[in-house]
Protein backbone atom coordinates (compact mmCIF):
# COMPACT_ATOMS: atom_id res chain seq x y z
CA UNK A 1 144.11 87.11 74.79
CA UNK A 2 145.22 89.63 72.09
CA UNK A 3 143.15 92.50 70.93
CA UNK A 4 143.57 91.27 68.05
CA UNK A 5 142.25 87.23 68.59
CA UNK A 6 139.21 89.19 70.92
CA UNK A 7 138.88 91.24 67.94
CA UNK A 8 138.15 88.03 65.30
CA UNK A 9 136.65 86.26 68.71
CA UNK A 10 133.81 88.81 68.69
CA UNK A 11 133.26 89.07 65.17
CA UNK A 12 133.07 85.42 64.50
CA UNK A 13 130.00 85.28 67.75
CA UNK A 14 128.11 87.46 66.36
CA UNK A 15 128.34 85.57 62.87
CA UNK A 16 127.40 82.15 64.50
CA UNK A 17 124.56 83.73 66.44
CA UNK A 18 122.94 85.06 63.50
CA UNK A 19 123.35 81.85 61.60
CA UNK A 20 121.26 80.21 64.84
CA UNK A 21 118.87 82.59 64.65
CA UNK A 22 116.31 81.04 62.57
CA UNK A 23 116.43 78.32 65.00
CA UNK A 24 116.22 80.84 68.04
CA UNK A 25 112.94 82.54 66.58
CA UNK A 26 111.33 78.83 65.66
CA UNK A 27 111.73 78.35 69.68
CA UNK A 28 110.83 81.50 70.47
CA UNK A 29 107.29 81.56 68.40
CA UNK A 30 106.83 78.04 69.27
CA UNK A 31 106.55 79.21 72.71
CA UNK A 32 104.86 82.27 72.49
CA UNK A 33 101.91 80.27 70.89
CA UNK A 34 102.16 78.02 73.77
CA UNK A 35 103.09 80.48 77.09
CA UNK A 36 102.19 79.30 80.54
CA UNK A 37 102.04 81.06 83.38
CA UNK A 38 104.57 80.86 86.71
CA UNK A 39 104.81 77.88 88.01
CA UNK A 40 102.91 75.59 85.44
CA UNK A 41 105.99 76.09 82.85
CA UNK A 42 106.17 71.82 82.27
CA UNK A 43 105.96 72.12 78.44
CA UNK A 44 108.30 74.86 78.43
CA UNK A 45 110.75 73.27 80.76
CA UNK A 46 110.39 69.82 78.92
CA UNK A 47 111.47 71.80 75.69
CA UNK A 48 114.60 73.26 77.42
CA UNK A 49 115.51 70.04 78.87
CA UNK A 50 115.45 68.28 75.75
CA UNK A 51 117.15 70.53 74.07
CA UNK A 52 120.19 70.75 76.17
CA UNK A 53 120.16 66.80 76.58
CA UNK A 54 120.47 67.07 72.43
CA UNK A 55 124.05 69.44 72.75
CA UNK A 56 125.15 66.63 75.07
CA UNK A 57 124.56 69.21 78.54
CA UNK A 58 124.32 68.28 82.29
CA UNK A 59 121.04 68.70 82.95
CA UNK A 60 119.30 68.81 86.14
CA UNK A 61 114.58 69.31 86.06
CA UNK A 62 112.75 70.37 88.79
CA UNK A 63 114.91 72.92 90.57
CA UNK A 64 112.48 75.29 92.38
CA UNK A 65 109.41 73.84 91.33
CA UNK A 66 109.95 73.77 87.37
CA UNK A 67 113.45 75.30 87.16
CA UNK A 68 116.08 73.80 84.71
CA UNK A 69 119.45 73.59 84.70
CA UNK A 70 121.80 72.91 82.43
CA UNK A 71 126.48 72.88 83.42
CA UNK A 72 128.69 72.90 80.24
CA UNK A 73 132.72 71.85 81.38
CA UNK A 74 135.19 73.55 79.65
CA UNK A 75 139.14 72.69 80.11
CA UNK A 76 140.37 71.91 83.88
CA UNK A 77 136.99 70.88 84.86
CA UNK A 78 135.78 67.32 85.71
CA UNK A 79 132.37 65.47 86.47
CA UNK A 80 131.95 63.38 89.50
CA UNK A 81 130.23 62.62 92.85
CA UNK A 82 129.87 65.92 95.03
CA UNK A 83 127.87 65.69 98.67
CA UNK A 84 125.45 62.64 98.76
CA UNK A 85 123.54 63.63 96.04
CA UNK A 86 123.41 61.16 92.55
CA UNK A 87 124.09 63.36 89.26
CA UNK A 88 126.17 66.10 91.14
CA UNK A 89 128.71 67.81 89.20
CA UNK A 90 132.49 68.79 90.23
CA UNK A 91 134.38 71.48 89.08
CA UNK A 92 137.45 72.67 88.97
CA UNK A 93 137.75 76.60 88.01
CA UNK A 94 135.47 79.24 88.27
CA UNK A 95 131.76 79.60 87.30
CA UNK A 96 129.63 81.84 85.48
CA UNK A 97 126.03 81.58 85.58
CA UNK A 98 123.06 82.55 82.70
CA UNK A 99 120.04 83.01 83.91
CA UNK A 100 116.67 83.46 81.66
CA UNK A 101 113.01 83.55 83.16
CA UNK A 102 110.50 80.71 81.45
CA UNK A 103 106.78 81.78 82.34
CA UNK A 104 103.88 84.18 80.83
CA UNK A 105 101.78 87.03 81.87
CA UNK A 106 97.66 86.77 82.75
CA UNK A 107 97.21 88.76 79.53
CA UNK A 108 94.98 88.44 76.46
CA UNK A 109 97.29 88.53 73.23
CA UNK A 110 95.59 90.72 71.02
CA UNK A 111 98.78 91.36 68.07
CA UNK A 112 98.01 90.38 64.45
CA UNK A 113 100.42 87.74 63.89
CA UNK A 114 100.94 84.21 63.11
CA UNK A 115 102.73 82.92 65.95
CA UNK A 116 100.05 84.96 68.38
CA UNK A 117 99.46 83.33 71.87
CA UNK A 118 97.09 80.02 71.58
CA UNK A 119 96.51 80.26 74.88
CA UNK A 120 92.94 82.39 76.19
CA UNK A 121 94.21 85.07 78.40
CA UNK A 122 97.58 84.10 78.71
CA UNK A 123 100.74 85.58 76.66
CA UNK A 124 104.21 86.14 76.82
CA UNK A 125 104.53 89.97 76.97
CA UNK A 126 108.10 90.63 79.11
CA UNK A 127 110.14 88.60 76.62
CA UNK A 128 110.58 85.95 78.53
CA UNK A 129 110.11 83.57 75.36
CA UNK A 130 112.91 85.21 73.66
CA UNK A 131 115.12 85.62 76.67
CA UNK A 132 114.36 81.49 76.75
CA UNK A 133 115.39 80.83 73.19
CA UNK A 134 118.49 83.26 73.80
CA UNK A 135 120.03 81.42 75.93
CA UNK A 136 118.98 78.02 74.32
CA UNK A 137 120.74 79.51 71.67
CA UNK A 138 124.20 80.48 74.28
CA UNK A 139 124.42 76.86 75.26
CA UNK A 140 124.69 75.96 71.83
CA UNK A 141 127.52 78.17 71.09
CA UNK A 142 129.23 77.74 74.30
CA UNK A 143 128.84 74.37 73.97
CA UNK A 144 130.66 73.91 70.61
CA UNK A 145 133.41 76.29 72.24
CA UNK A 146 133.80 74.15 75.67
CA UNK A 147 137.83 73.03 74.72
CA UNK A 148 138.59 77.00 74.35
CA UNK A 149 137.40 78.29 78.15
CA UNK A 150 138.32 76.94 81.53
CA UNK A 151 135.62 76.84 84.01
CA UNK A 152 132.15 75.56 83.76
CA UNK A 153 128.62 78.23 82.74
CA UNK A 154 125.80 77.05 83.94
CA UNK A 155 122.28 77.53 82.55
CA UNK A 156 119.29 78.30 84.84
CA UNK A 157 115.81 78.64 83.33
CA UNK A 158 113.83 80.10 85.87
CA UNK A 159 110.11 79.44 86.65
CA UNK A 160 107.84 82.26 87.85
CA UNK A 161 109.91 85.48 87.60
CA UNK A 162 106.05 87.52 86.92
CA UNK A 163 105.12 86.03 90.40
CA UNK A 164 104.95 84.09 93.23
CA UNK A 165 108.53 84.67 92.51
CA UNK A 166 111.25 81.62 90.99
CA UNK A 167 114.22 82.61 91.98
CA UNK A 168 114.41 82.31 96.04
CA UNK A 169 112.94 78.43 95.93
CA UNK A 170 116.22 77.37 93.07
CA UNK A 171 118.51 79.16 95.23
CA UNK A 172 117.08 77.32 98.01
CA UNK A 173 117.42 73.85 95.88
CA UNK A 174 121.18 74.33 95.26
CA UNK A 175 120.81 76.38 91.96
CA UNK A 176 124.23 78.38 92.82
CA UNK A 177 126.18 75.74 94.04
CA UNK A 178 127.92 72.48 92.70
CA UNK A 179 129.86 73.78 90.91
CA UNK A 180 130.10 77.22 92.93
CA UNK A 181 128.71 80.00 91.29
CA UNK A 182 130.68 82.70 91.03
CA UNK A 183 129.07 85.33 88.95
CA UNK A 184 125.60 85.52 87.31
CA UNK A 185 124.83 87.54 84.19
CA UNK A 186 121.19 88.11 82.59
CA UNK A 187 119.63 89.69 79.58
CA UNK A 188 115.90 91.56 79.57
CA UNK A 189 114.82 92.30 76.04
CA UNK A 190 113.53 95.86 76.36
CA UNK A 191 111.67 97.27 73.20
CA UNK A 192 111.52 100.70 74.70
CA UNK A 193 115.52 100.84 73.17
CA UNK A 194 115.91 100.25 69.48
CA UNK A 195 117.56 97.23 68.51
CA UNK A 196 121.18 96.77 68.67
CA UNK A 197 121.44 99.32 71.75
CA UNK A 198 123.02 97.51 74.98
CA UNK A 199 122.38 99.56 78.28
CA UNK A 200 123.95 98.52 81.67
CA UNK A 201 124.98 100.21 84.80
CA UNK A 202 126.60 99.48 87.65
CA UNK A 203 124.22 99.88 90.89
CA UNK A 204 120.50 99.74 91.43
CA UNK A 205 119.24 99.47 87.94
CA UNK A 206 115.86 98.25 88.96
CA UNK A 207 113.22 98.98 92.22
CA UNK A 208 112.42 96.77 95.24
CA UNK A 209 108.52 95.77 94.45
CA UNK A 210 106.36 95.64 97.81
CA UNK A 211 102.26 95.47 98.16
CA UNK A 212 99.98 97.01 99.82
CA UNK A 213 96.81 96.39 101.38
CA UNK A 214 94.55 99.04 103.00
CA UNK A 215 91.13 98.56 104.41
CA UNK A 216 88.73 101.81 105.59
CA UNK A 217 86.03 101.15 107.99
CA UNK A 218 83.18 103.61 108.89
CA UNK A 219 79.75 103.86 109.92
CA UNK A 220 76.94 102.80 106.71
CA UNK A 221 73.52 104.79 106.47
CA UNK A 222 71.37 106.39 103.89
CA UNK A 223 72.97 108.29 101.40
CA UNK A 224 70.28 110.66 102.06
CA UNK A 225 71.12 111.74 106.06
CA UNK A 226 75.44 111.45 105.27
CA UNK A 227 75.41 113.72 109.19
CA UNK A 228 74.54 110.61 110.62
CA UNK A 229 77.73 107.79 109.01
CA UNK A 230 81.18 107.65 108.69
CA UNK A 231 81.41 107.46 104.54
CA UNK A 232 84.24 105.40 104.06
CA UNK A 233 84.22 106.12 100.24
CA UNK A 234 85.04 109.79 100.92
CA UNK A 235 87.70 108.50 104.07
CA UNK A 236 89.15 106.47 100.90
CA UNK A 237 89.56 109.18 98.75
CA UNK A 238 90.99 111.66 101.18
CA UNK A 239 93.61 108.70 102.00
CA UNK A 240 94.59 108.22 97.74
CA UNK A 241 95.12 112.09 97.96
CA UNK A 242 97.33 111.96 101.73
CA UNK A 243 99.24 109.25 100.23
CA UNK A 244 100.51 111.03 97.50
CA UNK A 245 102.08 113.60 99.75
CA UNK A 246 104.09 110.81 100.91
CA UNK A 247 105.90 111.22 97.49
CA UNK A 248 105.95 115.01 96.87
CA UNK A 249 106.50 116.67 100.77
CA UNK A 250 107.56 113.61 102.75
CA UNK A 251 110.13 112.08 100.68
CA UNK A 252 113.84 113.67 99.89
CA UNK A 253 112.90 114.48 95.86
CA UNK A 254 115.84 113.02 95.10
CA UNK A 255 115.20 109.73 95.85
CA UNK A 256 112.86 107.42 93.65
CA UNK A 257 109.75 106.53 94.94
CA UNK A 258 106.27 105.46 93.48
CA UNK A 259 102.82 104.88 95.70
CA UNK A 260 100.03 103.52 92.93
CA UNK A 261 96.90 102.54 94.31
CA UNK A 262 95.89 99.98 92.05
CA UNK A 263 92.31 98.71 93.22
CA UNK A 264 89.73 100.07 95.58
CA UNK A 265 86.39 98.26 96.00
CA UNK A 266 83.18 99.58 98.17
CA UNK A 267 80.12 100.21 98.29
CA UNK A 268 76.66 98.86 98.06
CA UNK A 269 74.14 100.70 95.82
CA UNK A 270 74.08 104.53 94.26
CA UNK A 271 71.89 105.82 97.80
CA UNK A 272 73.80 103.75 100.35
CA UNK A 273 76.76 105.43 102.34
CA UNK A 274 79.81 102.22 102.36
CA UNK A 275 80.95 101.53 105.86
CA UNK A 276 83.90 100.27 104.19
CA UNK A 277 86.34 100.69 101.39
CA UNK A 278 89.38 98.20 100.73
CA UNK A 279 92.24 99.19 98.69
CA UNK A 280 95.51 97.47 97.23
CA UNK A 281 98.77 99.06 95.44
CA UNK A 282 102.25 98.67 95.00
CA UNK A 283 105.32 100.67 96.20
CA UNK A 284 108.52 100.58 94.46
CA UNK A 285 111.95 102.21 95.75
CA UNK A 286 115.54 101.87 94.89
CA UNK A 287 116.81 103.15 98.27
CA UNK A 288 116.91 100.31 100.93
CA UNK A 289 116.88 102.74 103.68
CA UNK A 290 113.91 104.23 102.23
CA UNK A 291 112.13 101.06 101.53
CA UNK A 292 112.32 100.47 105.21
CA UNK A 293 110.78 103.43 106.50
CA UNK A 294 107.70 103.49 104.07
CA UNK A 295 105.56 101.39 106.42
CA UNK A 296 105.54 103.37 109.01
CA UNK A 297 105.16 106.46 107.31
CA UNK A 298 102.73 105.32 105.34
CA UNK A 299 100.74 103.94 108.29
CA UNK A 300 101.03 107.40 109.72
CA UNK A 301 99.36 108.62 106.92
CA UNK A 302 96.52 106.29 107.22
CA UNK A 303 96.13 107.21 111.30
CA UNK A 304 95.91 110.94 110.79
CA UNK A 305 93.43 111.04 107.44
CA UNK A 306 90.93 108.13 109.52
CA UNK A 307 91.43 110.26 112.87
CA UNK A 308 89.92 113.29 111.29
CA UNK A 309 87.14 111.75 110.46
CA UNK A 310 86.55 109.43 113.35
CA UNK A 311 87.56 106.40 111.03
CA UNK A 312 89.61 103.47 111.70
CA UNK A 313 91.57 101.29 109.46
CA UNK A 314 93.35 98.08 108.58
CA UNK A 315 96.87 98.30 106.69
CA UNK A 316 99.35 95.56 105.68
CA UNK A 317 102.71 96.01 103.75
CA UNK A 318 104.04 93.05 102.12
CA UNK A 319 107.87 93.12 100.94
CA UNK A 320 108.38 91.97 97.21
CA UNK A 321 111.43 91.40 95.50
CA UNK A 322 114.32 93.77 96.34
CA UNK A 323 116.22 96.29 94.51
CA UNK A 324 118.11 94.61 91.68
CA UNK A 325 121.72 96.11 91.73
CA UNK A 326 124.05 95.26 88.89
CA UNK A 327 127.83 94.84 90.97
CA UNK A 328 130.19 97.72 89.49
CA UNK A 329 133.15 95.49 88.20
CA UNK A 330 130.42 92.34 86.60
CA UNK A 331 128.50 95.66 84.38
CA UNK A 332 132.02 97.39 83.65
CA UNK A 333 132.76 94.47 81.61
CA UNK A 334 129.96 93.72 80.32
CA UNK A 335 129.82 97.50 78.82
CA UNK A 336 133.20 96.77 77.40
CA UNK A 337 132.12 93.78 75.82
CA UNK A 338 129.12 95.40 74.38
CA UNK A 339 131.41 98.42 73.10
CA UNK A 340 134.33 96.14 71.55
CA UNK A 341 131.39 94.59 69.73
CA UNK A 342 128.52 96.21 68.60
CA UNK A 343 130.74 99.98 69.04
CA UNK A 344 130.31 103.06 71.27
CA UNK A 345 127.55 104.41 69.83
CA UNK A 346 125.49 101.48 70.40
CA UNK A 347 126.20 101.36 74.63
CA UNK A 348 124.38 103.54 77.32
CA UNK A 349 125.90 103.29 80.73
CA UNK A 350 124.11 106.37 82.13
CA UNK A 351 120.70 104.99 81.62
CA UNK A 352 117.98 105.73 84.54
CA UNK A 353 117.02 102.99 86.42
CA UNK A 354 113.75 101.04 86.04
CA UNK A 355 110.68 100.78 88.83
CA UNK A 356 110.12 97.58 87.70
CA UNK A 357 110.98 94.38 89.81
CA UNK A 358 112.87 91.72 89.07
CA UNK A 359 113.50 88.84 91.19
CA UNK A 360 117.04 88.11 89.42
CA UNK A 361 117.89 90.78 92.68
CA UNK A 362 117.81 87.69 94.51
CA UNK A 363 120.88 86.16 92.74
CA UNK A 364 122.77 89.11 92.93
CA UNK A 365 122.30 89.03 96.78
CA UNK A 366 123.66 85.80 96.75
CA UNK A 367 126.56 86.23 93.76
CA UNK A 368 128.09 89.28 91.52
CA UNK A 369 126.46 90.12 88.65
CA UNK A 370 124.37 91.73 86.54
CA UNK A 371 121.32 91.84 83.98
CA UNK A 372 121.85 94.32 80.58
CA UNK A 373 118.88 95.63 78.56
CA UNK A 374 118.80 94.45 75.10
CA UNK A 375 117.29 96.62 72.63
CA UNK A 376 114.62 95.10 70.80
CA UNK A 377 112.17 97.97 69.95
CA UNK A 378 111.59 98.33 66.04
CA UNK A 379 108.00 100.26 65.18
CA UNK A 380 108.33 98.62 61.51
CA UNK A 381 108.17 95.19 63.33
CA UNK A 382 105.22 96.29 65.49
CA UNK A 383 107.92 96.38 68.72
CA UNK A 384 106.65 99.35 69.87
CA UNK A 385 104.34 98.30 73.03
CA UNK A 386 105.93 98.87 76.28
CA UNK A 387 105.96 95.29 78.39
CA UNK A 388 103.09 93.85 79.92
CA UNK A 389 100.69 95.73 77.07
CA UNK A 390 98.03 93.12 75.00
CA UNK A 391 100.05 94.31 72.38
CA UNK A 392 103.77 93.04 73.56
CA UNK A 393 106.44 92.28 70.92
CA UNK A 394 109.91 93.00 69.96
CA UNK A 395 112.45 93.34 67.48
CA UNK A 396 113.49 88.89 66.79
CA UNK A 397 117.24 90.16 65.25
CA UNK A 398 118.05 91.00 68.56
CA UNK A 399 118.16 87.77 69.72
CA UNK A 400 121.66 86.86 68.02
CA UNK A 401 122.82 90.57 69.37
CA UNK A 402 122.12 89.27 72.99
CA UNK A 403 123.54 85.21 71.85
CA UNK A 404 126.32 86.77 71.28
CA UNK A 405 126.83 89.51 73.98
CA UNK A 406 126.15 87.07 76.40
CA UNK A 407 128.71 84.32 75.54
CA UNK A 408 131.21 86.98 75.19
CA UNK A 409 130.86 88.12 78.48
CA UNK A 410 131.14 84.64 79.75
CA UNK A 411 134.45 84.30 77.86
CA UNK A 412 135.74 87.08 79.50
CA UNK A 413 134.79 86.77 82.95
CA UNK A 414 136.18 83.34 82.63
CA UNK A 415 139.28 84.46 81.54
CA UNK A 416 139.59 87.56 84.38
CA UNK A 417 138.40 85.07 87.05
């Protein structure tokens, strides 16, 4: 293609995404009033379905639990029978996936608005309702643009992303395969840029996401004779202060690492000494080297602090998602794209990476890819809550910015194969 034709290509996406924009924020409000949490996403996935049976798509329900997913053909690509399964789709050409995450956060929705959650104690505060009507809003485009790309795109709406995790159980149901998948591309609305600001980077751009689980047992007495116990509430608190050294002395500085102890529960009364303390927290690292040696340095930690004080201890590390890591070539063009369209000045490529998880890492173990923040973040809007906060919204006009971004990027992998 021309410079020129990419050039009027570009411009004319970005004026059909904000003409479905109104539609985009009517889904999007529709289903922040109505969020569900991962897992339970059946209204939300019966909305998507629908929808994508209504632009004439391929549609496949119940992929991983409550996954959809939608195929749009474009030129030298045909429908048939594929393995023994009814419905399957053939391809010819390659094929680019879209991935959004469907479900809601355990959290009260405490904004001033009209389209607030209707739901007690659940909300949608990562996005995921926009990122939902986004790319509701890309199969509409890219299906009135199927005779002008050769390939197929399909559309995965992923359950769960917040937890137990959506991603692993549609890859295990066939999500990246008939047709063959052969890059996957996501967007994250992220408030804490201003809207119309595209970041991406090649590399870990976001932190593996592990538990922990940490149990102190002493001896109980009287709070009055503490010569005679073990007091595991002061064994506890020694251990929060060890672990930290795990970050600042044990660790190269270099590389990322966070330790949060997130919960600790003991006791009995104010003039009992606990015989035991339980603790939980998380662990986050970009390094997969280092990510394998935590364990064992943490549990080393544990040993020495409960040793000195004739202690003992119960520890259990449980691996979470993995580092997310954006292939070099898949974000090198979608930076370009971003920069052809929306300018220079409007693209960071040298943006720090994220300790937050995300379990689209698991598609990009499987398949290229990678997943671009999209500014949303407009204090005049009331966008100015970080994600997960009570508070949670962003900036709606970026939702045609990321419509847009997205299907570009499609065109153009589809065209570089």
């Amino acid at each position: 293609m021309t410079d020129g034709r990419a050039r009027s290509r570009r411009r004319a996406l970005l004026a059909m995404a904000h003409e479905l924009l109104p539609q985009m924020i009517a889904v999007r409000r529709d289903l922040h009033m109505n969020p569900e949490l991962g897992g339970e996403e059946k209204r939300t996935a019966g909305m998507v379905a629908s929808k994508l049976c209504e632009l004439g798509v391929s549609v496949q329900e119940g992929i991983g639990g409550t996954g959809v997913v939608g195929v749009i053909r474009g030129l030298g690509t045909s429908t048939g029978l594929a393995g023994s399964g009814p419905g399957r789709i053939c391809a010819t050409g390659p094929c680019v996936a879209l991935r959004a995450d469907m479900d809601a956060l355990p959290i009260e929705d405490r904004k001033d608005v009209d389209y607030r959650s209707r739901v007690p104690g659940v909300m949608h505060a990562c996005g995921h309702d926009g990122h939902v009507a986004m790319l509701l809003g890309a199969a509409k485009l890219l299906s009135s643009l199927a005779g002008e790309f050769s390939g197929s795109v399909k559309l995965i709406f992923q359950p769960a992303e917040e937890g137990p995790g959506g991603a692993v159980p549609m890859i295990k149901d066939g999500v990246l395969s008939d047709p063959d998948v052969s890059v996957a591309v996501a967007a994250h609305l992220w408030p804490d840029l201003p809207t119309g600001v595209i970041a991406v980077r090649g590399g870990p751009v976001m932190a593996a996401a592990d538990s922990i689980s940490i149990t102190i047992r002493g001896e109980g007495g009287h709070g009055a004779a503490p010569h005679r116990s073990v007091d595991a509430v002061v064994v506890a608190a020694q251990t929060i202060t060890a672990l930290q050294t795990i970050v600042s002395r044990q660790v190269n500085p270099v590389d990322p690492l966070v330790l949060t102890i997130g919960t600790i529960s003991g006791g009995y009364r104010h003039n009992v000494i606990a015989d035991q303390v339980t603790m939980s927290g998380t662990v986050r690292t970009l390094n997969p080297a280092l990510r394998k040696t935590i364990p064992d340095i943490i549990r080393r930690t544990l040993d020495g602090v409960t040793r000195s004080a004739g202690a003992t201890f119960e520890f259990t590390y449980s691996p979470g998602y993995p580092p997310l890591a954006n292939d070099e070539r898949v974000a090198a063009i979608v930076a370009d794209s971003a920069r052809k369209m929306l300018g220079k000045r409007h693209v960071i490529e040298d943006i720090e990476p994220s300790m937050g998880g995300e379990d689209f890492a698991y598609f990009l173990q499987e398949v290229p890819g990678a997943m671009f923040m999209l500014g949303a973040g407009n204090p005049d809007k009331g966008a100015r809550y970080p994600a997960h906060h009570p508070k949670f919204d962003f900036d709606e006009d970026a939702m045609a910015i990321g419509v847009a971004l997205m299907v570009d990027v499609v065109l153009e992998l589809l065209e570089r194969r």
